[in-house]
Protein backbone atom coordinates (compact mmCIF):
# COMPACT_ATOMS: atom_id res chain seq x y z
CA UNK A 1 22.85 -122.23 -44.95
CA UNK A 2 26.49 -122.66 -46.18
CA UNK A 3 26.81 -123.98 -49.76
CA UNK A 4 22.80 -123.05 -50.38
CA UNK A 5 21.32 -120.62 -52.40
CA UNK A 6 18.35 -118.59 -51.02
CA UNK A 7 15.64 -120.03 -53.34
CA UNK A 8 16.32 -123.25 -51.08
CA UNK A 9 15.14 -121.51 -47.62
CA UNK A 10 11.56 -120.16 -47.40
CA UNK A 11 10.23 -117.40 -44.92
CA UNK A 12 7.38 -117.59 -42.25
CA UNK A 13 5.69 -115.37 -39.55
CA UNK A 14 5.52 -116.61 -36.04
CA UNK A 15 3.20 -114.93 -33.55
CA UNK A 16 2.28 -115.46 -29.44
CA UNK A 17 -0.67 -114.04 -28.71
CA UNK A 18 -2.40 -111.78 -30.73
CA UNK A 19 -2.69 -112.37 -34.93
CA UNK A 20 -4.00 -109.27 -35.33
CA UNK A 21 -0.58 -107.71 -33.79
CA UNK A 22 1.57 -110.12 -36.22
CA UNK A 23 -0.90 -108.73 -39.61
CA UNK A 24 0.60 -105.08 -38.52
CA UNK A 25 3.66 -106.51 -38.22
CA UNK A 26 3.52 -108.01 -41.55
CA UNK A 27 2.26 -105.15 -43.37
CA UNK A 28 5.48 -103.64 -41.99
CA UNK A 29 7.88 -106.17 -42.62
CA UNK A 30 6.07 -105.89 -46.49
CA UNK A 31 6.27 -102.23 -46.67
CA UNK A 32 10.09 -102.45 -45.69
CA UNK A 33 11.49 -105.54 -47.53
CA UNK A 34 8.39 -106.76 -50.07
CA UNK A 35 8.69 -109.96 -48.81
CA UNK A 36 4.98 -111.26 -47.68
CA UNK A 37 4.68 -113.32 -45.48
CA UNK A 38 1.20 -114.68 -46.44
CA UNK A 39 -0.14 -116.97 -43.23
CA UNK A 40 1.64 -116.91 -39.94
CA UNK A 41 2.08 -119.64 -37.32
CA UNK A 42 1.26 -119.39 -33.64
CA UNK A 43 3.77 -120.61 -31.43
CA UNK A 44 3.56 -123.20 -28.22
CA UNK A 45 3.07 -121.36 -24.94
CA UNK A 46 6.37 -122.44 -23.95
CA UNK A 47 8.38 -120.55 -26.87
CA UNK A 48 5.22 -117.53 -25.56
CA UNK A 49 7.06 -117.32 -21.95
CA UNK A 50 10.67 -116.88 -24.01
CA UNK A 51 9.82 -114.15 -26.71
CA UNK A 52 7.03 -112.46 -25.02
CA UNK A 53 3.41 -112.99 -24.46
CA UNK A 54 2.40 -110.60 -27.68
CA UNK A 55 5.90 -111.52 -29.63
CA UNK A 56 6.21 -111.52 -33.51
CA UNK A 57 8.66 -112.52 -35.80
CA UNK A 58 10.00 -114.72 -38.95
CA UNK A 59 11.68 -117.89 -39.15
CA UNK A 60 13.56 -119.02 -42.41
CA UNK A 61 13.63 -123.15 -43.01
CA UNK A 62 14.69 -124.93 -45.65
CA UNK A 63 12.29 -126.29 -48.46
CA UNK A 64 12.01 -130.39 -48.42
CA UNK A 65 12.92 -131.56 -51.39
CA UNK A 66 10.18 -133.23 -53.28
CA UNK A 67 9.67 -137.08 -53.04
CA UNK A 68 10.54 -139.22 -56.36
């Protein structure tokens, strides 16, 4: 993230197990920062076992830069 400015980075919901669990989680993380969300993204069983079998949470990655 050094030397980038935060309109480079975009945020995204991650969810093991149930999406209905990560929707109350993003109303909440809404409520408290406006930031939505929008869609989420379920995660591999394998990252499941690490965070939790109902875990939730947001990732930031940086935007690809459009082809010319």
């Amino acid at each position: 993230m050094q030397g980038k400015t935060r309109e480079q980075f975009i945020l995204g919901g991650l969810y093991a197990g149930e999406r209905d669990r990560y929707r109350i989680f993003a109303e909440r993380f809404f409520k408290r920062t406006g930031i939505c969300l929008d869609d989420s993204v379920p995660v591999s069983p394998i990252v499941a076992v690490r965070v939790g079998i109902c875990g939730v949470g947001v990732g930031m990655v940086e935007k690809l830069e459009a082809a010319a």
